[in-house]
PDB file of N, CA and C in Angstrom:
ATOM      1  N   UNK A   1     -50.322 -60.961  24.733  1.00  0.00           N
ATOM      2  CA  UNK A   1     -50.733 -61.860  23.659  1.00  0.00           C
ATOM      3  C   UNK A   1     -49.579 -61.955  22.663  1.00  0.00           C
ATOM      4  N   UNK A   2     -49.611 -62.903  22.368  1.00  0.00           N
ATOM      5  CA  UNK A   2     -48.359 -63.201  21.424  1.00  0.00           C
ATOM      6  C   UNK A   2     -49.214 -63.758  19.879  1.00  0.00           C
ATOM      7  N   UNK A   3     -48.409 -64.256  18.985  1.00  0.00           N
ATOM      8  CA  UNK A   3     -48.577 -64.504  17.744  1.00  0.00           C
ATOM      9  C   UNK A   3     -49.086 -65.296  17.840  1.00  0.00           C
ATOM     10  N   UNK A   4     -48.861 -66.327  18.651  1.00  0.00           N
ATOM     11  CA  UNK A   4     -49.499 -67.910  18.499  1.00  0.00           C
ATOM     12  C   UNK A   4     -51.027 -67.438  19.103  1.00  0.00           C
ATOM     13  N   UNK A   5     -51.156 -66.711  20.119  1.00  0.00           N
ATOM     14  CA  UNK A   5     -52.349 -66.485  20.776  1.00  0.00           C
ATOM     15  C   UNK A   5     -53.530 -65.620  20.059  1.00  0.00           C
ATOM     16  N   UNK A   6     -53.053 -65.076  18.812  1.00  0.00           N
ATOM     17  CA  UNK A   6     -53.854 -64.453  18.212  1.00  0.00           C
ATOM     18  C   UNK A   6     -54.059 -65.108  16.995  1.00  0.00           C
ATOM     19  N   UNK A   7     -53.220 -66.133  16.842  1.00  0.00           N
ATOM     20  CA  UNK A   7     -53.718 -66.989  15.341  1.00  0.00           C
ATOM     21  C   UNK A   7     -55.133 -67.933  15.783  1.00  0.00           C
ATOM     22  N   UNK A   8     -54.592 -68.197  17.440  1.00  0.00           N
ATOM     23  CA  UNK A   8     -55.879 -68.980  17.908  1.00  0.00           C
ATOM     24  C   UNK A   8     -57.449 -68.384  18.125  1.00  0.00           C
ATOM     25  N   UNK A   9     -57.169 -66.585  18.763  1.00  0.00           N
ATOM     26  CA  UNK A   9     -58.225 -66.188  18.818  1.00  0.00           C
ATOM     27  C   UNK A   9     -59.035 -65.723  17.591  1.00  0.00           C
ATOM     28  N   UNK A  10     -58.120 -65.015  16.528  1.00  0.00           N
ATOM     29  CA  UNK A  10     -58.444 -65.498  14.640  1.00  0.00           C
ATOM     30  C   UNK A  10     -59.246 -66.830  14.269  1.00  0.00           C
ATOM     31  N   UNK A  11     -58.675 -67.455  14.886  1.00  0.00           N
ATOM     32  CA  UNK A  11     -59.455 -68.702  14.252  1.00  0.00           C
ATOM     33  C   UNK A  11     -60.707 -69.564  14.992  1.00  0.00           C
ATOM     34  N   UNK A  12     -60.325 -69.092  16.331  1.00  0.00           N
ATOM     35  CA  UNK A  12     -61.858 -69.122  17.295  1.00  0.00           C
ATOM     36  C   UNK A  12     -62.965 -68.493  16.557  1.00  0.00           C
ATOM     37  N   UNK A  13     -62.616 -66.943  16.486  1.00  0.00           N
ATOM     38  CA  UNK A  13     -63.729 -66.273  16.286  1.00  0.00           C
ATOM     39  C   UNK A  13     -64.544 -66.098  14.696  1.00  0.00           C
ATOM     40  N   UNK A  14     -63.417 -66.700  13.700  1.00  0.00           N
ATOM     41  CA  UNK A  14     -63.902 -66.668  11.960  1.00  0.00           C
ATOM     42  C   UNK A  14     -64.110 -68.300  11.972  1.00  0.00           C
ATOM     43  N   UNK A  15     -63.703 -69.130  12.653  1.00  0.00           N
ATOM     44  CA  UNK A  15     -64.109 -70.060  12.028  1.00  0.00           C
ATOM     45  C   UNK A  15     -63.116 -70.882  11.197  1.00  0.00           C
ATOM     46  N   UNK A  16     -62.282 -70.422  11.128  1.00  0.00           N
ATOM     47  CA  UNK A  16     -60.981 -70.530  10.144  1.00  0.00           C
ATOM     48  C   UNK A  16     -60.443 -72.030  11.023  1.00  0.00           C
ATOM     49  N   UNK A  17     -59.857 -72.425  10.053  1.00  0.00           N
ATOM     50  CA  UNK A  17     -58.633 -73.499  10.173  1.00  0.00           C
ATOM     51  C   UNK A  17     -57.926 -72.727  11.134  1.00  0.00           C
ATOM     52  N   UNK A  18     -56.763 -73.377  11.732  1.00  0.00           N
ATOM     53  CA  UNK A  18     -55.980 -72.686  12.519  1.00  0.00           C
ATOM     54  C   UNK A  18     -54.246 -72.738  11.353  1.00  0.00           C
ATOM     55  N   UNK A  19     -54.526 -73.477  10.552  1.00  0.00           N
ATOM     56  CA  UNK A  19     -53.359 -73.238   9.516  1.00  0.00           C
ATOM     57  C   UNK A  19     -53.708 -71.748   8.286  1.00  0.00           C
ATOM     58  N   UNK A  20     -55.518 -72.168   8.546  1.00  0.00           N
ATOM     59  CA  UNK A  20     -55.895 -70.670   7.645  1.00  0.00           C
ATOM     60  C   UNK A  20     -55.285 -69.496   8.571  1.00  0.00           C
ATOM     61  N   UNK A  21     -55.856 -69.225   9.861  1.00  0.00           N
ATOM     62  CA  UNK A  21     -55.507 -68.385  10.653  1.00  0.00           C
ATOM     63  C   UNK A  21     -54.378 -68.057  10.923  1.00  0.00           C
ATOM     64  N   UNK A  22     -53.378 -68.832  10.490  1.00  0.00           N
ATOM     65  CA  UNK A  22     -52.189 -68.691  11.062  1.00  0.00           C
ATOM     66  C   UNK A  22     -51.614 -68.200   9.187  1.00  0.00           C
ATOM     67  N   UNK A  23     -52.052 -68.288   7.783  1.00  0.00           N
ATOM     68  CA  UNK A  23     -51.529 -67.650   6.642  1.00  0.00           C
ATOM     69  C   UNK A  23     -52.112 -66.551   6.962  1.00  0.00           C
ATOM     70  N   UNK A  24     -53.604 -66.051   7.553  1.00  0.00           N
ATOM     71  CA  UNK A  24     -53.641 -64.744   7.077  1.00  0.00           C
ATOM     72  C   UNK A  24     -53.178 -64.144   7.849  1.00  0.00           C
ATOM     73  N   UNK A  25     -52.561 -64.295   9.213  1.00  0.00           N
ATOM     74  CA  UNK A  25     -51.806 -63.766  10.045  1.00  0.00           C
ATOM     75  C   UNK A  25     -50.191 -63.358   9.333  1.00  0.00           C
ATOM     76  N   UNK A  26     -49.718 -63.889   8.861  1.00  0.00           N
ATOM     77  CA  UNK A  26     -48.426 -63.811   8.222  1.00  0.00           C
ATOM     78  C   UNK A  26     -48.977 -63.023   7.292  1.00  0.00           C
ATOM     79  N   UNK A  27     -49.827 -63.742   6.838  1.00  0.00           N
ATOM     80  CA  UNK A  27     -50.125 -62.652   5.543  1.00  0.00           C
ATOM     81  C   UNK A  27     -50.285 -60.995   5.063  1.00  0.00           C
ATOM     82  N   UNK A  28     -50.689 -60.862   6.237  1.00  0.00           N
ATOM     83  CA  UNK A  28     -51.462 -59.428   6.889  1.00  0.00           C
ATOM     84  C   UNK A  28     -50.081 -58.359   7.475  1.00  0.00           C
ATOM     85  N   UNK A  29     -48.953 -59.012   7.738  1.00  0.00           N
ATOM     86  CA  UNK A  29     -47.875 -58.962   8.225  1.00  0.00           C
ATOM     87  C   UNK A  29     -47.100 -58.671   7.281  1.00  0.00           C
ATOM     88  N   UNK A  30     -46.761 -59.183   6.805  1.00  0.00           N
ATOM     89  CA  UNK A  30     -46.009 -59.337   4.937  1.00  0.00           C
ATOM     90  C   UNK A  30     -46.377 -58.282   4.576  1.00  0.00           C
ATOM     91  N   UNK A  31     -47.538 -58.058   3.991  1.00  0.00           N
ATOM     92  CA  UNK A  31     -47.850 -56.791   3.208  1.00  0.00           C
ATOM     93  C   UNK A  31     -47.620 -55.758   4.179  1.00  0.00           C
ATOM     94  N   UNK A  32     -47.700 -55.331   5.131  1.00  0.00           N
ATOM     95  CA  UNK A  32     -47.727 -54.238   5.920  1.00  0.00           C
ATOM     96  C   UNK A  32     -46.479 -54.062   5.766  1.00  0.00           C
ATOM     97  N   UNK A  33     -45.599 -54.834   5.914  1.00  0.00           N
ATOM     98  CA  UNK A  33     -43.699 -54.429   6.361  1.00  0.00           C
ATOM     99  C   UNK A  33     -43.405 -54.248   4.990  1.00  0.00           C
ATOM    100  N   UNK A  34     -43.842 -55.071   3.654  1.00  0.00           N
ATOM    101  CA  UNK A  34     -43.359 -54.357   2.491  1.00  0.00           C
ATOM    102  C   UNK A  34     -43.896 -52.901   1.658  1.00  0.00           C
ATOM    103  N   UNK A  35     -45.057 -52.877   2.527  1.00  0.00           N
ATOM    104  CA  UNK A  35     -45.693 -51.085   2.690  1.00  0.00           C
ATOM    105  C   UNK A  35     -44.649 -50.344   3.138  1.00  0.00           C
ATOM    106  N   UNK A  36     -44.441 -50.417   4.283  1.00  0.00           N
ATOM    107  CA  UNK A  36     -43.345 -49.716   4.953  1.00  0.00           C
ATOM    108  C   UNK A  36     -42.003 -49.465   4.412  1.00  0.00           C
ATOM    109  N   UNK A  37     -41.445 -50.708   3.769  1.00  0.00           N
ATOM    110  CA  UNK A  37     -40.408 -50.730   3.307  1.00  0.00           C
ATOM    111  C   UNK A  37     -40.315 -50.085   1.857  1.00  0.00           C
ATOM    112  N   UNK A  38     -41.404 -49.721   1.293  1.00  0.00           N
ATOM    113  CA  UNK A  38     -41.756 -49.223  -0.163  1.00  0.00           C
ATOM    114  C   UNK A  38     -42.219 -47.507   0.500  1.00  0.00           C
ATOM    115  N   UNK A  39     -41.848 -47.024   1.655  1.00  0.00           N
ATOM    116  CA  UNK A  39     -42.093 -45.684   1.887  1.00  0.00           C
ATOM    117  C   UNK A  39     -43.466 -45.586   2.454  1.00  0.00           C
ATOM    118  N   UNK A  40     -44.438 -46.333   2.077  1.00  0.00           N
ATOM    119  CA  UNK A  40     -45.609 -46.028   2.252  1.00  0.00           C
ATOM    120  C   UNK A  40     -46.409 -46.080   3.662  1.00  0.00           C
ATOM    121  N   UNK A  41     -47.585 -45.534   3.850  1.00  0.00           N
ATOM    122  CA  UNK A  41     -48.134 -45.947   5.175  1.00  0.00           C
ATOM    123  C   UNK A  41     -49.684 -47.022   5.030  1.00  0.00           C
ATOM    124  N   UNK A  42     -49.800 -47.389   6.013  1.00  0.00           N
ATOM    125  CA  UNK A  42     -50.849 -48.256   5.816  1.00  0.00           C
ATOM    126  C   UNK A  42     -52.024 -47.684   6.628  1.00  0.00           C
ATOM    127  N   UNK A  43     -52.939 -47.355   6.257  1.00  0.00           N
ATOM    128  CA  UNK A  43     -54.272 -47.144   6.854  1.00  0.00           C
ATOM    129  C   UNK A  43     -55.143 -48.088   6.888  1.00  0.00           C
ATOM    130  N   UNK A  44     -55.463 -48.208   8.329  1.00  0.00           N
ATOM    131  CA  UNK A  44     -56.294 -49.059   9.060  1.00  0.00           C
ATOM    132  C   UNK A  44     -57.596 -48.113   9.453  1.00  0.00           C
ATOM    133  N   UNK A  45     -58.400 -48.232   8.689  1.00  0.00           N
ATOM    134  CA  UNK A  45     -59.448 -47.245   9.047  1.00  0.00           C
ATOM    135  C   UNK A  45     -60.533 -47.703  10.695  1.00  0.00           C
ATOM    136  N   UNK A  46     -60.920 -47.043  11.582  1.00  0.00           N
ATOM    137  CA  UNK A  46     -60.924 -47.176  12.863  1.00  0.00           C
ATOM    138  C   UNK A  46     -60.374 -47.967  13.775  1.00  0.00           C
ATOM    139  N   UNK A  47     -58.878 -48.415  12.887  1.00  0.00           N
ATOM    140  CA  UNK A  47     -57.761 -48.911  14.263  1.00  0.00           C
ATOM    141  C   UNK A  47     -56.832 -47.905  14.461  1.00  0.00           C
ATOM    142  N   UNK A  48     -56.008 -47.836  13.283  1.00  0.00           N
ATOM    143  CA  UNK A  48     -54.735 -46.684  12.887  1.00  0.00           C
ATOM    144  C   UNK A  48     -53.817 -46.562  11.753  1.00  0.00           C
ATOM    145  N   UNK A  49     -52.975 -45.983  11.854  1.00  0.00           N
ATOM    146  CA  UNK A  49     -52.504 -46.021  10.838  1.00  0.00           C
ATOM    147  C   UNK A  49     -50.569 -46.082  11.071  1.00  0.00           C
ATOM    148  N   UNK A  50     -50.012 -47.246  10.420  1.00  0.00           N
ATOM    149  CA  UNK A  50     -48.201 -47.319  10.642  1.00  0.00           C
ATOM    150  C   UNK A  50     -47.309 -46.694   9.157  1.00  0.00           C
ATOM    151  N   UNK A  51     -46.734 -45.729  10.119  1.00  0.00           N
ATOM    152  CA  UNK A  51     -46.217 -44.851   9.250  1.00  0.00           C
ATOM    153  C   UNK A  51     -44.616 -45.502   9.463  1.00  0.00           C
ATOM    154  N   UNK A  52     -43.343 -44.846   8.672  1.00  0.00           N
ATOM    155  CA  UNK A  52     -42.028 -44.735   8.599  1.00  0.00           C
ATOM    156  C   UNK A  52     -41.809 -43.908   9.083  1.00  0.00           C
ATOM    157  N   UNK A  53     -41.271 -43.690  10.017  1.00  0.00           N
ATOM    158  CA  UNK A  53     -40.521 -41.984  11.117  1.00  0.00           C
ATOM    159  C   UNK A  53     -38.841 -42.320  10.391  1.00  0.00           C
ATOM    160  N   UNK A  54     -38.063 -40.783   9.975  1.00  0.00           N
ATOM    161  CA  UNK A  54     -36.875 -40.981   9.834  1.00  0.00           C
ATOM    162  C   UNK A  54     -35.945 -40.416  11.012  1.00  0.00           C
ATOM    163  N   UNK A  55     -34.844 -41.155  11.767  1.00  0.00           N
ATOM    164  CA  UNK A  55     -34.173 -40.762  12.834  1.00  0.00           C
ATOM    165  C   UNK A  55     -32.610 -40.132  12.024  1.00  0.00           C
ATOM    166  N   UNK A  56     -32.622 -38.931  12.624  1.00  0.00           N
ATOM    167  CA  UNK A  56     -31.146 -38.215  11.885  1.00  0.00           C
ATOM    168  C   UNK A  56     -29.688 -39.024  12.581  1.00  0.00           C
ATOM    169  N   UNK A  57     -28.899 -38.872  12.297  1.00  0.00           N
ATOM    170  CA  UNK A  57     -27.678 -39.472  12.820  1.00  0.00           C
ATOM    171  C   UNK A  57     -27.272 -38.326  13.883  1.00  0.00           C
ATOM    172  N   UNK A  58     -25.841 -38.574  14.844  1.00  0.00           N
ATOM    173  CA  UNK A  58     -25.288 -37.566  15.347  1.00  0.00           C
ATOM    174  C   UNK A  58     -24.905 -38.554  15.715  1.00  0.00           C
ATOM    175  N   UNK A  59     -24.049 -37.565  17.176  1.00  0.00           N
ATOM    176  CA  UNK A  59     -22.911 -37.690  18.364  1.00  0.00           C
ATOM    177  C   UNK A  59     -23.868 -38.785  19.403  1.00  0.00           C
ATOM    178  N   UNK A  60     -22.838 -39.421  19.860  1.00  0.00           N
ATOM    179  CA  UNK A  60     -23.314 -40.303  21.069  1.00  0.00           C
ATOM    180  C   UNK A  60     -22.237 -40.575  21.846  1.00  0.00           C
ATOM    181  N   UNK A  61     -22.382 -40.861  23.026  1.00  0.00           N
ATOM    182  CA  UNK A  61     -20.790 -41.574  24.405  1.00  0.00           C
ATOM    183  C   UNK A  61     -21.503 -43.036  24.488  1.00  0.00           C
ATOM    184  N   UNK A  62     -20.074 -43.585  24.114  1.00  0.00           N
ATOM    185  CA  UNK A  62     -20.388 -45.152  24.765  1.00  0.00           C
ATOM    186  C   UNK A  62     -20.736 -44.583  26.778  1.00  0.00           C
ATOM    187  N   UNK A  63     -21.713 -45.053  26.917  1.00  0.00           N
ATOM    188  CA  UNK A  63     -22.286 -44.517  28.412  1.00  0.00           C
ATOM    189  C   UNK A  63     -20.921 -45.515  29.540  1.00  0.00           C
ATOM    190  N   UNK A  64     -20.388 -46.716  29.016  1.00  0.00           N
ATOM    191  CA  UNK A  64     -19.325 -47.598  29.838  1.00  0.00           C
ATOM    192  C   UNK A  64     -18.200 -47.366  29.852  1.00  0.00           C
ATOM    193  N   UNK A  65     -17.587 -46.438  28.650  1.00  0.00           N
ATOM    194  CA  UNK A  65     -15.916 -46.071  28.145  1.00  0.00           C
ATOM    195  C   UNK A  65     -16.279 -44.614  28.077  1.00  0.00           C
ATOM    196  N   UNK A  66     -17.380 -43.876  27.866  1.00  0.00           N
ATOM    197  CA  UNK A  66     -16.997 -42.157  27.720  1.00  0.00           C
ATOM    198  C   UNK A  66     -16.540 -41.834  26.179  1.00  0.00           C
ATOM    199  N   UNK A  67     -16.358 -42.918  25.635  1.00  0.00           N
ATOM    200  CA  UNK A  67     -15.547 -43.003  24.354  1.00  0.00           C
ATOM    201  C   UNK A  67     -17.118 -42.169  23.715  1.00  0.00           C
ATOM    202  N   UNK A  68     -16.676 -41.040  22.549  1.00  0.00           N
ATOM    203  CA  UNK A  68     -17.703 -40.462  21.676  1.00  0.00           C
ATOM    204  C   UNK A  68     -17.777 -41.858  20.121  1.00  0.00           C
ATOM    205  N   UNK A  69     -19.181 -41.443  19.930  1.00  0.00           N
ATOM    206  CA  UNK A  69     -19.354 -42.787  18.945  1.00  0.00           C
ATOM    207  C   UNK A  69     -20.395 -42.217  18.052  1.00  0.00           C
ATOM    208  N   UNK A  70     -20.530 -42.106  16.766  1.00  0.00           N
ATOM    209  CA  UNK A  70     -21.214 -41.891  15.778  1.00  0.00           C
ATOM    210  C   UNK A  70     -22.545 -43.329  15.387  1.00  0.00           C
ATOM    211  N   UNK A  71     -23.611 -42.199  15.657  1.00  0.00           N
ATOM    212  CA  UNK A  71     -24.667 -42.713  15.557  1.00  0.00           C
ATOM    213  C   UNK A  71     -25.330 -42.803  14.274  1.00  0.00           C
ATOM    214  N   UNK A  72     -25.673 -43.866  13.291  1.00  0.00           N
ATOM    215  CA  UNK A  72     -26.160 -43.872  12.040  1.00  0.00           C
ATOM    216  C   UNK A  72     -27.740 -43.460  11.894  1.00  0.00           C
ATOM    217  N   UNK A  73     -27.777 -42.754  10.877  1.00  0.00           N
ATOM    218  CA  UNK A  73     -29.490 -42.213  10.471  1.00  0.00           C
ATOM    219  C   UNK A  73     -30.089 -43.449   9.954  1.00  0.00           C
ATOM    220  N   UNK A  74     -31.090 -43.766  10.527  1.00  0.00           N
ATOM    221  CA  UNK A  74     -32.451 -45.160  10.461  1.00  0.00           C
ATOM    222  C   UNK A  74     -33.997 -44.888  10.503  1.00  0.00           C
ATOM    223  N   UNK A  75     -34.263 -45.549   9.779  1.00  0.00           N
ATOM    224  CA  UNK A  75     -35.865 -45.643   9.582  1.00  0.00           C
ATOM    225  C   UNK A  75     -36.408 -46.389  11.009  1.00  0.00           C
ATOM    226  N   UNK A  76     -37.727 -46.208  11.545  1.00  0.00           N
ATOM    227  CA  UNK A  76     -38.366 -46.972  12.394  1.00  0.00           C
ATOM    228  C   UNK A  76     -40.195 -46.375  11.998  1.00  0.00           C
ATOM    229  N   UNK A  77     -40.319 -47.798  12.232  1.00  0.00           N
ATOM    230  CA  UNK A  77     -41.611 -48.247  11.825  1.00  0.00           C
ATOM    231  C   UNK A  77     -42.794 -47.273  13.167  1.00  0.00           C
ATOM    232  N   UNK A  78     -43.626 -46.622  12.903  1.00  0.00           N
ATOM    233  CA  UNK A  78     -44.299 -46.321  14.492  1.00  0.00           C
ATOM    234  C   UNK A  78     -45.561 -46.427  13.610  1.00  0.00           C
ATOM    235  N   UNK A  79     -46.643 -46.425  15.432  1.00  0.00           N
ATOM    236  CA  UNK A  79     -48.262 -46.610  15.112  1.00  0.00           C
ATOM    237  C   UNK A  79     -48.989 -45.390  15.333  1.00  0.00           C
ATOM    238  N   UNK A  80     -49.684 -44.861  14.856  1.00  0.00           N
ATOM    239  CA  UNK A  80     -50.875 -43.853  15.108  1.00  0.00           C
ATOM    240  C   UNK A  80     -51.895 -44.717  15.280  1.00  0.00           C
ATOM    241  N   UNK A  81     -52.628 -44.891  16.666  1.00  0.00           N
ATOM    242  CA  UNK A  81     -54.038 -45.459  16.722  1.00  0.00           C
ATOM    243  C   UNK A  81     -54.870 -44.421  16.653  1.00  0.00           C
ATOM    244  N   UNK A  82     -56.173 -44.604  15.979  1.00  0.00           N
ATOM    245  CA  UNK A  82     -57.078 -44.383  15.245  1.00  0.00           C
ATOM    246  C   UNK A  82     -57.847 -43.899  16.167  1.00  0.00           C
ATOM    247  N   UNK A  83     -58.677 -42.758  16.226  1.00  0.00           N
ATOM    248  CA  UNK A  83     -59.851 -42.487  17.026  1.00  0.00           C
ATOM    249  C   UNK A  83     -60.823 -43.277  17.594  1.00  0.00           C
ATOM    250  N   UNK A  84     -61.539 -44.642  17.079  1.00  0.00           N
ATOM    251  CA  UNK A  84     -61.820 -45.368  17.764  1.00  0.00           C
ATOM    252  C   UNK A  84     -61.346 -46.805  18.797  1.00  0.00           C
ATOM    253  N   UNK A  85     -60.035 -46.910  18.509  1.00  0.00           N
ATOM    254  CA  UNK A  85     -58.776 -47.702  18.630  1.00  0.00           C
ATOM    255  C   UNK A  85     -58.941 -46.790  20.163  1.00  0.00           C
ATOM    256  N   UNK A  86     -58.504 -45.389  20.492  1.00  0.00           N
ATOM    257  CA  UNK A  86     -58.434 -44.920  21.899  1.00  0.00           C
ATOM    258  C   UNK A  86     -59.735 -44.658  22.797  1.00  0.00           C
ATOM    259  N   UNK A  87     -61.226 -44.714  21.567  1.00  0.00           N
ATOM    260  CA  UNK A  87     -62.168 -44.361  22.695  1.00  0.00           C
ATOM    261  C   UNK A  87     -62.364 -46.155  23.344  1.00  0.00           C
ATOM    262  N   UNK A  88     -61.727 -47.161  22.466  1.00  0.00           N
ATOM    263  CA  UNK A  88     -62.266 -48.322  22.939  1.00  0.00           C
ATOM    264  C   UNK A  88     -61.297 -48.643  24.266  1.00  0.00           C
ATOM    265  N   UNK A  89     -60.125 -48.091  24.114  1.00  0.00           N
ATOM    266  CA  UNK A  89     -59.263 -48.359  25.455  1.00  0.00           C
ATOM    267  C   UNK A  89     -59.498 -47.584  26.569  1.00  0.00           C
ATOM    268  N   UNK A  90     -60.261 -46.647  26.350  1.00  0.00           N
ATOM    269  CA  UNK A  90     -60.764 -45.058  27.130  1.00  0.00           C
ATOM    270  C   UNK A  90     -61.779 -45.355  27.892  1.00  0.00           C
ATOM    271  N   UNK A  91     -62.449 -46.356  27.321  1.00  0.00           N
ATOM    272  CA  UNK A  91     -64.190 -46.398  27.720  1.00  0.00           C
ATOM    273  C   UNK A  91     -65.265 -45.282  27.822  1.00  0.00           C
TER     274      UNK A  91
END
């Protein structure tokens, strides 16, 4: 499913415009990444919750030249799904 496919099933199932469906889709999006980007995590109570993981820097080989290459320390976004989020994929 892609973006477009979930603005449609959003707006199948509320009733919504498909231009409504398609702001609160962005919308919902927006705030989450400037959560993230402000440190914070977002709780989704019985989906999950997207936290900030911090990755340390070090040593790396270009794997094509052997050449050693310094790897920079970065943020990445990850998901914790929620206890009912896995019994629904679990059955």
């Amino acid at each position: 499913m892609n973006k477009n496919d979930l603005v449609q099933k959003l707006a199948e199932r509320t009733g919504l415009s498909k231009m409504d469906a398609q702001k609160a889709v962005d919308g919902v999006f927006e705030v989450v990444t400037e959560a993230l980007k402000e440190g914070d995590e977002v709780r989704v109570t019985g989906f999950g919750v997207f936290v900030v993981s911090s990755r340390a820097g070090g040593k790396g080989r270009n794997p094509q030249t052997g050449e050693e290459i310094t790897i920079k320390a970065s943020k990445a976004p990850r998901f914790r799904p929620g206890k009912p989020l896995k019994d629904a994929l679990n059955g």
